[in-house]
PDB file of N, CA and C in Angstrom:
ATOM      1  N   UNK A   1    -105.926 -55.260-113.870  1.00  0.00           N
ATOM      2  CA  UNK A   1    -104.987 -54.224-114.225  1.00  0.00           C
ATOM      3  C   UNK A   1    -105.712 -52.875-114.229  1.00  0.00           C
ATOM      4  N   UNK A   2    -105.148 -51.596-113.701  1.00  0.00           N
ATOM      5  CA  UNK A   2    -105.578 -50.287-113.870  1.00  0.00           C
ATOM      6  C   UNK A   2    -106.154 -49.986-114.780  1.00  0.00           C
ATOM      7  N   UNK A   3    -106.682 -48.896-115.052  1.00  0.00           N
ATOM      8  CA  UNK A   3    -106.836 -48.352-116.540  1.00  0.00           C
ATOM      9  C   UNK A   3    -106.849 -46.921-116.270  1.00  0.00           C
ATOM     10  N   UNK A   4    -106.372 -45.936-117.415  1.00  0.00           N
ATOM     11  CA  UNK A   4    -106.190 -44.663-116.424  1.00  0.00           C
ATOM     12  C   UNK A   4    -106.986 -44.252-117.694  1.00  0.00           C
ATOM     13  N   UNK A   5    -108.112 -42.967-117.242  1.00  0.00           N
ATOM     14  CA  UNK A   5    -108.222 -42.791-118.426  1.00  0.00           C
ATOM     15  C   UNK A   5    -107.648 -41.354-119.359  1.00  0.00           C
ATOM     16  N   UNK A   6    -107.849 -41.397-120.417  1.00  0.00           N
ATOM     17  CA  UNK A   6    -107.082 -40.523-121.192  1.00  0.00           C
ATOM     18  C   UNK A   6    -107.698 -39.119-121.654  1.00  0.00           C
ATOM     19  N   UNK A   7    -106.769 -38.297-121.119  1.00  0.00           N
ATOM     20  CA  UNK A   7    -107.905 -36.618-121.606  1.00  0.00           C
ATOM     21  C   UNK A   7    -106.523 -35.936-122.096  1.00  0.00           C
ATOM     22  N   UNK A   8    -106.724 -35.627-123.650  1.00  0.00           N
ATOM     23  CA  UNK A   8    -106.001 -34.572-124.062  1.00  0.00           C
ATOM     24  C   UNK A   8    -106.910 -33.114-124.018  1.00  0.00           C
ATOM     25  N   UNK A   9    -106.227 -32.465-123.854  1.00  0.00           N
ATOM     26  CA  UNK A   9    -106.302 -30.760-123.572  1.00  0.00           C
ATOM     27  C   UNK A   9    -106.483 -29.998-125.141  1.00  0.00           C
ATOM     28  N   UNK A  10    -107.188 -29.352-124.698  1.00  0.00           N
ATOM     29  CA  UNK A  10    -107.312 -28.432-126.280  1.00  0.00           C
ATOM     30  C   UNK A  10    -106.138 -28.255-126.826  1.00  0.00           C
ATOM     31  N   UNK A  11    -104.952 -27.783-126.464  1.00  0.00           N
ATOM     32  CA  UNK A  11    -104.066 -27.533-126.870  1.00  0.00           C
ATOM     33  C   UNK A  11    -103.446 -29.090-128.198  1.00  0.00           C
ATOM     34  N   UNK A  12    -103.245 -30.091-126.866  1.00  0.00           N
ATOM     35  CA  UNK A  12    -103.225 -31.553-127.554  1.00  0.00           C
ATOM     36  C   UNK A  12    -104.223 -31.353-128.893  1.00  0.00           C
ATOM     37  N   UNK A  13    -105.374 -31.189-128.933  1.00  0.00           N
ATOM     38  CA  UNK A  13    -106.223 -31.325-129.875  1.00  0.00           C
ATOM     39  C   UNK A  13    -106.343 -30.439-131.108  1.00  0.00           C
ATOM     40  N   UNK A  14    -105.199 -29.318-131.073  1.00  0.00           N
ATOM     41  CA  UNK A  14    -105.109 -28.229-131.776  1.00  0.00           C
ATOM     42  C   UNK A  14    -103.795 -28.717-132.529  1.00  0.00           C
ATOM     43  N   UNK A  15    -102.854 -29.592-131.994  1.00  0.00           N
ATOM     44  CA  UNK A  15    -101.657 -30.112-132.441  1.00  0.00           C
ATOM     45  C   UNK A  15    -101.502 -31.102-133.465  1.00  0.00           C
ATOM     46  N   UNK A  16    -102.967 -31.718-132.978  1.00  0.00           N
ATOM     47  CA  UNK A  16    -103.252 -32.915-133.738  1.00  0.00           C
ATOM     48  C   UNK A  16    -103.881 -32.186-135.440  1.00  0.00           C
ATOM     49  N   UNK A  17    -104.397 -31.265-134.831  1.00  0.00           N
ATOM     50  CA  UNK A  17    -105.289 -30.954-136.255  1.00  0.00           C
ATOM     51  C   UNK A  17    -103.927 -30.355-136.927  1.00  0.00           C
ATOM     52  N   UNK A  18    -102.995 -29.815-136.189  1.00  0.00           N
ATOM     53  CA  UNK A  18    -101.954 -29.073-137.357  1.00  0.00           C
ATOM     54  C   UNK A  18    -100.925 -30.052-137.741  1.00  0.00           C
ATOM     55  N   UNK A  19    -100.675 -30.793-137.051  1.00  0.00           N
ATOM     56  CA  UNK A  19    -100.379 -32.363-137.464  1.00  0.00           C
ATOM     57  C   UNK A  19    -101.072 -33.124-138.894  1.00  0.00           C
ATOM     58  N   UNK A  20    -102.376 -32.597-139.192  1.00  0.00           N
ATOM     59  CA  UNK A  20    -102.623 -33.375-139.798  1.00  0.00           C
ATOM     60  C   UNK A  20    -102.757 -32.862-141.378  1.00  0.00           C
ATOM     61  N   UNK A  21    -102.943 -31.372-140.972  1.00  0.00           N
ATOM     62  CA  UNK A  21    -102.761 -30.278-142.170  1.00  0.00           C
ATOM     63  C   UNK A  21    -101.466 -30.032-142.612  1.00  0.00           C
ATOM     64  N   UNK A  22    -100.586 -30.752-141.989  1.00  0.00           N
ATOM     65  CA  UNK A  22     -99.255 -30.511-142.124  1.00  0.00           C
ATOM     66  C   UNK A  22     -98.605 -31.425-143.014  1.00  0.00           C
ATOM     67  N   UNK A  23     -99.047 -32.793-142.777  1.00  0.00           N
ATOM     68  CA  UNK A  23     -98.686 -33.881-143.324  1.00  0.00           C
ATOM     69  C   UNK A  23     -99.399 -34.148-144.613  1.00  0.00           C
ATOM     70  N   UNK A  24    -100.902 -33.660-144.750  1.00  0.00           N
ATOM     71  CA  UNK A  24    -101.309 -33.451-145.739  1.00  0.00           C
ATOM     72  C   UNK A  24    -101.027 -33.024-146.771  1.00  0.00           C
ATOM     73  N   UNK A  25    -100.629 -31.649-146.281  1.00  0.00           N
ATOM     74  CA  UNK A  25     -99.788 -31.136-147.254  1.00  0.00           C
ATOM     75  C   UNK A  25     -98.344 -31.189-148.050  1.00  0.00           C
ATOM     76  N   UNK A  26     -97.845 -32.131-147.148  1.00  0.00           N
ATOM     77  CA  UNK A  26     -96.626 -32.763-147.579  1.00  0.00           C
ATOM     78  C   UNK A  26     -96.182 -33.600-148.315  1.00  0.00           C
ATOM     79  N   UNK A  27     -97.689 -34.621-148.377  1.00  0.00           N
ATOM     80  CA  UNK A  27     -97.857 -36.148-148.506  1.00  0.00           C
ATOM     81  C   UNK A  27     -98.778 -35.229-149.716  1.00  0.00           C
ATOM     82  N   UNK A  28     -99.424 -34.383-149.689  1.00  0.00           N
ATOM     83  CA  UNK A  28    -100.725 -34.347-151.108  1.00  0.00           C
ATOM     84  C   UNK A  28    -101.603 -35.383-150.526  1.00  0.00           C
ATOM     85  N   UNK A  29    -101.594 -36.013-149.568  1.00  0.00           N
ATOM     86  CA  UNK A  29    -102.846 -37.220-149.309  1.00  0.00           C
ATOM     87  C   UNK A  29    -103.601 -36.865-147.875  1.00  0.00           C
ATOM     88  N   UNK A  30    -104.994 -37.083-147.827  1.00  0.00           N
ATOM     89  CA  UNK A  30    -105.430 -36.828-146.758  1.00  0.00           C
ATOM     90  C   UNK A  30    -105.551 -37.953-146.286  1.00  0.00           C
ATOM     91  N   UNK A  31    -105.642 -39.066-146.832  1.00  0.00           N
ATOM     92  CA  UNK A  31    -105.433 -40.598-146.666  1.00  0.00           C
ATOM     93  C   UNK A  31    -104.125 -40.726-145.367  1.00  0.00           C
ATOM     94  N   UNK A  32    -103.158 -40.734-146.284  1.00  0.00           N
ATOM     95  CA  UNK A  32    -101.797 -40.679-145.703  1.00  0.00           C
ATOM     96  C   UNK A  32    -101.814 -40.050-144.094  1.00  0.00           C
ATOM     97  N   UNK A  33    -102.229 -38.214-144.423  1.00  0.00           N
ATOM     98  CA  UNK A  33    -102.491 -37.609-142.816  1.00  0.00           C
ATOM     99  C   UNK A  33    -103.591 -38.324-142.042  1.00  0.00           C
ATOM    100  N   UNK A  34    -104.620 -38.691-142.435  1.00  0.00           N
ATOM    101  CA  UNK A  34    -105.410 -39.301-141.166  1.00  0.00           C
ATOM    102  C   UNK A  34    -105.042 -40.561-140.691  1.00  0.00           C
ATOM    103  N   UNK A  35    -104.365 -41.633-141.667  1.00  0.00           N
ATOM    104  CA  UNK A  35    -103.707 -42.739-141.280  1.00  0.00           C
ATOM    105  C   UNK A  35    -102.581 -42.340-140.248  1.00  0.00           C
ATOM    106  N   UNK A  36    -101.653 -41.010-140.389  1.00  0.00           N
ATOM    107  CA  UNK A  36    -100.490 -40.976-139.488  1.00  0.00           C
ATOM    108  C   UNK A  36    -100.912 -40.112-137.951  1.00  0.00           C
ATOM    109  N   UNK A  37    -102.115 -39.468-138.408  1.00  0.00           N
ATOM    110  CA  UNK A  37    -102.858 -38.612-136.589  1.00  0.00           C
ATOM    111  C   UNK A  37    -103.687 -39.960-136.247  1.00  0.00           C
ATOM    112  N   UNK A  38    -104.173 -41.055-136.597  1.00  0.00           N
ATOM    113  CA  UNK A  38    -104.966 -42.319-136.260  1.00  0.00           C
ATOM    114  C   UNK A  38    -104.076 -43.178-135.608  1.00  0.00           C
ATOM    115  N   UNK A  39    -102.825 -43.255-135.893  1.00  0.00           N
ATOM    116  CA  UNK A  39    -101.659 -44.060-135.149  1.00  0.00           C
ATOM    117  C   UNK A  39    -101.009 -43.293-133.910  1.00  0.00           C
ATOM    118  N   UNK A  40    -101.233 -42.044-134.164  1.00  0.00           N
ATOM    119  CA  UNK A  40    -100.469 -41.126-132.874  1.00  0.00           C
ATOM    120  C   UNK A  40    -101.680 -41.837-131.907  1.00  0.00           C
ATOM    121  N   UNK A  41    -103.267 -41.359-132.166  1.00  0.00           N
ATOM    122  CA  UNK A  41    -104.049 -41.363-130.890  1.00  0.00           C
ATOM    123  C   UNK A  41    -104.188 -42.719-130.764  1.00  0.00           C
ATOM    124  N   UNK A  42    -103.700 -43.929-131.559  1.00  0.00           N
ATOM    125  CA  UNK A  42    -103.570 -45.526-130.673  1.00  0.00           C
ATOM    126  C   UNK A  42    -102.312 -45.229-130.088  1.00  0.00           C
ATOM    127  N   UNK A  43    -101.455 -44.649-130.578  1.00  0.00           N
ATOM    128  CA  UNK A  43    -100.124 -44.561-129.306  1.00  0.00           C
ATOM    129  C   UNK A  43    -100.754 -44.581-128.008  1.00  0.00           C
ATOM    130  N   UNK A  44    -101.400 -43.217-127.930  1.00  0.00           N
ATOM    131  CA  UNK A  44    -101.624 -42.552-126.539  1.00  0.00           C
ATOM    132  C   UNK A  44    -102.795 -43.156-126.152  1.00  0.00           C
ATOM    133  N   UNK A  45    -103.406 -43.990-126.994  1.00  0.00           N
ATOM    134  CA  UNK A  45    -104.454 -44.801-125.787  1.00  0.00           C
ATOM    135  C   UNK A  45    -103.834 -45.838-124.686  1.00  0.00           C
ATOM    136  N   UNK A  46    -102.975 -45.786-125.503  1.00  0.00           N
ATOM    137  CA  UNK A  46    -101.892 -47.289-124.866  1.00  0.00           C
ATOM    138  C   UNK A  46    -101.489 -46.934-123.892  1.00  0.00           C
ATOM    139  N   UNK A  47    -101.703 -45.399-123.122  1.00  0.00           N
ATOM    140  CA  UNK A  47    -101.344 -45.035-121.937  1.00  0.00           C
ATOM    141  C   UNK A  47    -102.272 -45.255-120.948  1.00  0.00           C
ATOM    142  N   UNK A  48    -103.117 -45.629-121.221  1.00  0.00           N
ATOM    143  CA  UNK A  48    -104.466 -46.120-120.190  1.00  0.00           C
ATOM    144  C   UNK A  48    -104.028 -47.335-119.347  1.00  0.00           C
ATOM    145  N   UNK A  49    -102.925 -48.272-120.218  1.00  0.00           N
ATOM    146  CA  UNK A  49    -102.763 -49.330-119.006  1.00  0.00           C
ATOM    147  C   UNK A  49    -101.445 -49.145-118.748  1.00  0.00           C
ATOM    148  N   UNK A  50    -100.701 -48.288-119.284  1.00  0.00           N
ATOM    149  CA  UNK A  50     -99.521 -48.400-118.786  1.00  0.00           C
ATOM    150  C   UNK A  50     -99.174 -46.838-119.132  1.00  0.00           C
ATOM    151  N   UNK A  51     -99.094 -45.735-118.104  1.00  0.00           N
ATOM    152  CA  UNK A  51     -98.655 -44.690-118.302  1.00  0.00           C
ATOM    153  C   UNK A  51     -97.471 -44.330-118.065  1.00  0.00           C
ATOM    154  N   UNK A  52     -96.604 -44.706-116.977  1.00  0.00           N
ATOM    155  CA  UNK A  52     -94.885 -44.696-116.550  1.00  0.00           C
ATOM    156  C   UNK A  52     -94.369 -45.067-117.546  1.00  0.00           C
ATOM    157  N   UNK A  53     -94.218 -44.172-118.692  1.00  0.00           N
ATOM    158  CA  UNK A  53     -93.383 -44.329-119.476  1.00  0.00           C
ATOM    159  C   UNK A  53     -92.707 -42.659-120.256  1.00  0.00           C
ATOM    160  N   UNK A  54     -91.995 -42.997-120.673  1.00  0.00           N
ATOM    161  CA  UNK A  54     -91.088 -42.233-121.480  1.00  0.00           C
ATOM    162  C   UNK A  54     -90.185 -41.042-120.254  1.00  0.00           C
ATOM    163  N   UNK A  55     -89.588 -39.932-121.008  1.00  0.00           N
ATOM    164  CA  UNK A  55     -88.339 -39.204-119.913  1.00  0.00           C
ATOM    165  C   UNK A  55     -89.298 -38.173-118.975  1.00  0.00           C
ATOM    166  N   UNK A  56     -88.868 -38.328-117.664  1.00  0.00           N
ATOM    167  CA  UNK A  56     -89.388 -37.312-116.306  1.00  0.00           C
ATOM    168  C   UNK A  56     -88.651 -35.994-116.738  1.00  0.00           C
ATOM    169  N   UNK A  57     -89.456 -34.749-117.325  1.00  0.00           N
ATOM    170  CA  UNK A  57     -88.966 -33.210-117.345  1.00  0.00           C
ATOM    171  C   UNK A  57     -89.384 -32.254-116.132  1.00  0.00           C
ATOM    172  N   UNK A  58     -88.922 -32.801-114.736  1.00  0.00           N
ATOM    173  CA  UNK A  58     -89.846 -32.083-113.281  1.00  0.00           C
ATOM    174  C   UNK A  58     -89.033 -30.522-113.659  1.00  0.00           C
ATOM    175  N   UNK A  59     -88.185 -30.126-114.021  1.00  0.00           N
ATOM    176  CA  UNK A  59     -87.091 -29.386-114.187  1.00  0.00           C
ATOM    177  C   UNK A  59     -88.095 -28.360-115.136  1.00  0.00           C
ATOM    178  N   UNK A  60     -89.094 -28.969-116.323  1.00  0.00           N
ATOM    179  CA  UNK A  60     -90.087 -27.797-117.093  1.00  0.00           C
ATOM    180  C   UNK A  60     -91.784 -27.852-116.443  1.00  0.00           C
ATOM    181  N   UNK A  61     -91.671 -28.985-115.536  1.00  0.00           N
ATOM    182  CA  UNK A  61     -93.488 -29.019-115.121  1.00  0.00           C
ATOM    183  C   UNK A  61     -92.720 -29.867-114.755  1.00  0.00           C
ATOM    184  N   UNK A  62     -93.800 -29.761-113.114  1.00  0.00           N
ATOM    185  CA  UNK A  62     -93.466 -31.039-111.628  1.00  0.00           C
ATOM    186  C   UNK A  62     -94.126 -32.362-112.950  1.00  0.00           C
ATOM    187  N   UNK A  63     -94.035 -33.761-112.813  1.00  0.00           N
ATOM    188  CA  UNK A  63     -94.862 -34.617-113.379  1.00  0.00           C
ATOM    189  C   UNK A  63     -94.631 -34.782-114.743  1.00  0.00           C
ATOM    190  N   UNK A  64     -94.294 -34.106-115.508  1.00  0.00           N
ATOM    191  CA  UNK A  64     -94.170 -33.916-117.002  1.00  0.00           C
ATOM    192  C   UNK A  64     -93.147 -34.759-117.248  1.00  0.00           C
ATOM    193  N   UNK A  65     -93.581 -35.828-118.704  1.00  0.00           N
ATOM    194  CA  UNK A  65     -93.275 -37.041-119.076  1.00  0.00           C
ATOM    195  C   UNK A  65     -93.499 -36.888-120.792  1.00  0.00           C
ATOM    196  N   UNK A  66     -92.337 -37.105-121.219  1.00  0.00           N
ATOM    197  CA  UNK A  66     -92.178 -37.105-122.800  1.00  0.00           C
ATOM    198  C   UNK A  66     -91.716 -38.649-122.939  1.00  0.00           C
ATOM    199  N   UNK A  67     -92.591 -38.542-124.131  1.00  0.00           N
ATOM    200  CA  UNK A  67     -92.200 -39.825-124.957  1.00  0.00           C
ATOM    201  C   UNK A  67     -92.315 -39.624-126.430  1.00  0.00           C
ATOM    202  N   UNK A  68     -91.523 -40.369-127.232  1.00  0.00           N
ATOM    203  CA  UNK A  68     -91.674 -39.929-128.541  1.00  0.00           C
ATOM    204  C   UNK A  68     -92.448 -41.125-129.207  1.00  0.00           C
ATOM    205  N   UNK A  69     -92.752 -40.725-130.536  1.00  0.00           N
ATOM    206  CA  UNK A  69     -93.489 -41.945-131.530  1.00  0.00           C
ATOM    207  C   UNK A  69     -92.769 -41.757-133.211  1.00  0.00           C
ATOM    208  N   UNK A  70     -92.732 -42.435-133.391  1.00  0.00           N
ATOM    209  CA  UNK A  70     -91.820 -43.289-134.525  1.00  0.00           C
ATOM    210  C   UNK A  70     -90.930 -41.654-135.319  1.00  0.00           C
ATOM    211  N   UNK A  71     -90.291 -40.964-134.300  1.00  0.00           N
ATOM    212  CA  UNK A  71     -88.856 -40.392-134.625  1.00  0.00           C
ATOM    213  C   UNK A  71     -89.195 -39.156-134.834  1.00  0.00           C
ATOM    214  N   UNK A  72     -90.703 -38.930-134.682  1.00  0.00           N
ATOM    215  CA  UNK A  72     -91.178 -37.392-135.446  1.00  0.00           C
ATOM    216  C   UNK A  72     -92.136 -36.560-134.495  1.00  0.00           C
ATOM    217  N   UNK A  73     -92.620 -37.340-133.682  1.00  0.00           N
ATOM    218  CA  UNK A  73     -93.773 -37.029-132.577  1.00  0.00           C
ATOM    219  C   UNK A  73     -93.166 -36.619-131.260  1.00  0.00           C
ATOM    220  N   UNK A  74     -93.622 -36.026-130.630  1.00  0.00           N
ATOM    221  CA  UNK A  74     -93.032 -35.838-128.639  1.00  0.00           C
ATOM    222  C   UNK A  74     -94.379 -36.120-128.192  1.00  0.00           C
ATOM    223  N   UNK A  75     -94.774 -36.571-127.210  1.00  0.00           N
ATOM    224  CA  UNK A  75     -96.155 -36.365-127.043  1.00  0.00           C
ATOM    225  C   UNK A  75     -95.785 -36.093-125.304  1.00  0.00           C
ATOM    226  N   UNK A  76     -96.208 -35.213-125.093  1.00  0.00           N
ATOM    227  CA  UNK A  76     -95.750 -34.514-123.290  1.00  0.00           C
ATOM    228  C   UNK A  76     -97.372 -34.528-122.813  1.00  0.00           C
ATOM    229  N   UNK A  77     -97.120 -35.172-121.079  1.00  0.00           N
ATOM    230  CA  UNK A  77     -99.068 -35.720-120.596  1.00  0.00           C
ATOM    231  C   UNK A  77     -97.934 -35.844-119.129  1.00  0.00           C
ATOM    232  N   UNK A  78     -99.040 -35.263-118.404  1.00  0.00           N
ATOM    233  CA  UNK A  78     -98.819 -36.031-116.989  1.00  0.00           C
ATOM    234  C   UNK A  78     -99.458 -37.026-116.217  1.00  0.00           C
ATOM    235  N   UNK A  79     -99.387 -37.461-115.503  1.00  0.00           N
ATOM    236  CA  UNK A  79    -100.204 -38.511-114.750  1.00  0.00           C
ATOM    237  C   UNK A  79    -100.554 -38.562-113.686  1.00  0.00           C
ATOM    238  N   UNK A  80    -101.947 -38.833-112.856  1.00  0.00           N
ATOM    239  CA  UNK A  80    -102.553 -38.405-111.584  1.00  0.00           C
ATOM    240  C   UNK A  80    -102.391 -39.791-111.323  1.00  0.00           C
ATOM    241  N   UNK A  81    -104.018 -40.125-110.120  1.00  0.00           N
ATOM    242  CA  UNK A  81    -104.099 -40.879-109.868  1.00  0.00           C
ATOM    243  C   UNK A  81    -104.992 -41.746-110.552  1.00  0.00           C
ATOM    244  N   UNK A  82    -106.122 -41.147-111.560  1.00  0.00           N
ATOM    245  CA  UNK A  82    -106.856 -41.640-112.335  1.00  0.00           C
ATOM    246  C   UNK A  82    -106.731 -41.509-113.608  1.00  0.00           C
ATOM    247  N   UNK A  83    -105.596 -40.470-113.417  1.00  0.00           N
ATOM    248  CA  UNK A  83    -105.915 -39.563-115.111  1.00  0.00           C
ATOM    249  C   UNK A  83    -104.884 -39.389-116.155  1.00  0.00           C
ATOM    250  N   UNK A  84    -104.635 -39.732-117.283  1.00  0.00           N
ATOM    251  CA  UNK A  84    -103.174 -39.292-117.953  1.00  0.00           C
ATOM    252  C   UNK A  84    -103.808 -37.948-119.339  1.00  0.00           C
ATOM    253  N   UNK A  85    -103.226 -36.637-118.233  1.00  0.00           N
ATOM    254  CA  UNK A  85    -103.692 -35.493-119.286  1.00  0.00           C
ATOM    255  C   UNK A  85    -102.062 -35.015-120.253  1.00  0.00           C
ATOM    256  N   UNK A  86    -102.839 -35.635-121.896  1.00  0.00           N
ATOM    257  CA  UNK A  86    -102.061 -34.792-122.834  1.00  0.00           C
ATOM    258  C   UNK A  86    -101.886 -33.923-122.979  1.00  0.00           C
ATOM    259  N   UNK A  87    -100.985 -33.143-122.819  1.00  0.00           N
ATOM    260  CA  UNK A  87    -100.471 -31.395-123.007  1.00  0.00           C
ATOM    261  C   UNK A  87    -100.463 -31.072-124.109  1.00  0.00           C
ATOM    262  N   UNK A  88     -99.411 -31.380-124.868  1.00  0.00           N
ATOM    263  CA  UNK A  88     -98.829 -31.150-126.104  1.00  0.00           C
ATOM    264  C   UNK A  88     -98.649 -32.309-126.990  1.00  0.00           C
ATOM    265  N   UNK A  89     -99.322 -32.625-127.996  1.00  0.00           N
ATOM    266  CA  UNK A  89     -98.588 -33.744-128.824  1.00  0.00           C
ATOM    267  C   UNK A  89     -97.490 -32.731-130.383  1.00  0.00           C
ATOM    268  N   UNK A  90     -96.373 -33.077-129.840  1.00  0.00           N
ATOM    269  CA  UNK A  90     -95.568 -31.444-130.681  1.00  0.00           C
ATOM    270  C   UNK A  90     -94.690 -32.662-132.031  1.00  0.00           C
ATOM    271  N   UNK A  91     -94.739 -31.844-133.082  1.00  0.00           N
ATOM    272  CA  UNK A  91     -93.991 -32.367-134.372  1.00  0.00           C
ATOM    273  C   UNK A  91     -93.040 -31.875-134.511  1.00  0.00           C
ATOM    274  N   UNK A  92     -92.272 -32.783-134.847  1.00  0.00           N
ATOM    275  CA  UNK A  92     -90.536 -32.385-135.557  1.00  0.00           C
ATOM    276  C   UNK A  92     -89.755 -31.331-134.823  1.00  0.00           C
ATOM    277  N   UNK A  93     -89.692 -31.901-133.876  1.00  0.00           N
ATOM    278  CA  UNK A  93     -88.445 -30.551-132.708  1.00  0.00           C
ATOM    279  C   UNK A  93     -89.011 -29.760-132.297  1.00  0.00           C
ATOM    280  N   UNK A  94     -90.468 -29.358-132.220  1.00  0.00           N
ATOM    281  CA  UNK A  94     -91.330 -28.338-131.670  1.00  0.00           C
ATOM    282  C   UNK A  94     -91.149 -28.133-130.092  1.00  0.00           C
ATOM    283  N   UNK A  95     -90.936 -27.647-129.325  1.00  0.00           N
ATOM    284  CA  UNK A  95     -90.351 -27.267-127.519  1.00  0.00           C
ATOM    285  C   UNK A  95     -92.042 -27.117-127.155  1.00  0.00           C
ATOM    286  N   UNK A  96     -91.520 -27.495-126.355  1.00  0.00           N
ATOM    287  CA  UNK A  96     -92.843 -28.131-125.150  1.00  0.00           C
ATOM    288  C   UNK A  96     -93.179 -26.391-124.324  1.00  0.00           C
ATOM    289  N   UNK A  97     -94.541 -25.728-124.416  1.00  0.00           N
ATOM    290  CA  UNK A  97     -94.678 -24.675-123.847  1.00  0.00           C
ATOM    291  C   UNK A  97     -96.134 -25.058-123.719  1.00  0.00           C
ATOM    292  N   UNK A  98     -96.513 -24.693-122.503  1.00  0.00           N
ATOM    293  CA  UNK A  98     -97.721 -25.002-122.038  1.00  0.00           C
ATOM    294  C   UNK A  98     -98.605 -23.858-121.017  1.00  0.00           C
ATOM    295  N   UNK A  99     -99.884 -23.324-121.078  1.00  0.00           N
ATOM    296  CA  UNK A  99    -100.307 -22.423-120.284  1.00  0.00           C
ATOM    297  C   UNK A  99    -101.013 -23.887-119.144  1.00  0.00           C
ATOM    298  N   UNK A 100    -101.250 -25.002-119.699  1.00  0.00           N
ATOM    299  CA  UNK A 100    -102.614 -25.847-118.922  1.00  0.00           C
ATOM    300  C   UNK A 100    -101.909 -26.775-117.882  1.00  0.00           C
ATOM    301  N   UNK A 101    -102.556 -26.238-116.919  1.00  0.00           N
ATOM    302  CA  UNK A 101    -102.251 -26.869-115.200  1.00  0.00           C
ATOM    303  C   UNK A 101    -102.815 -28.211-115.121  1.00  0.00           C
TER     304      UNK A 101
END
C-alpha cells in the first residue's frame, strides 16, 4: 500500500497552536487541549495511506480537499503525487484563506 507523506505548512502549525490556546482556555485544562490537538494530528496522519478523502473545493484552490473531525475541526491539504500538504487546520466555522501554493 502507498504511503504519502504528510507536511503541514506553517500556517497548519500556527492553527494548531491557536487551537490549543483556545481550548485551553475554555476547558481551564492544558491536559484536555493537548489531548484534543494530539487527536487532530492522528486524524491527519491517517492521510498517509489514504488521502482521497473528504469534499473537492477546485472552485477556492485547483486540488483543495476539506474534511472535518469530530464536528469542530475543517482540516483543508492537497494532494500530489507523494505528498499530502496541510493548509489550514481551521476551528469552529473559521473560512479557509490561504497565501501557500
Amino acid at each position: 500500500m502507498k504511503r504519502y507523506h504528510i507536511r503541514l505548512t506553517d500556517e497548519a502549525e500556527l492553527d494548531l497552536a491557536r487551537i490549543y490556546r483556545f481550548v485551553s482556555s475554555k476547558s481551564a485544562s492544558s491536559v484536555v487541549a493537548r489531548n484534543y490537538v494530539t487527536r487532530i494530528k492522528s486524524f491527519v496522519d491517517e492521510f498517509a495511506t489514504y488521502p482521497e478523502r473528504g469534499s473537492i473545493h477546485d472552485d477556492v484552490r485547483p486540488g483543495l480537499r476539506i474534511v472535518g473531525f469530530e464536528r469542530r475541526v475543517s482540516v483543508a491539504f492537497v494532494v500530489d503525487a507523494a505528498e499530502v500538504v496541510v493548509l489550514r487546520i481551521l476551528y469552529a466555522g473559521q473560512q479557509f484563506e490561504s497565501g501557500e501554493s
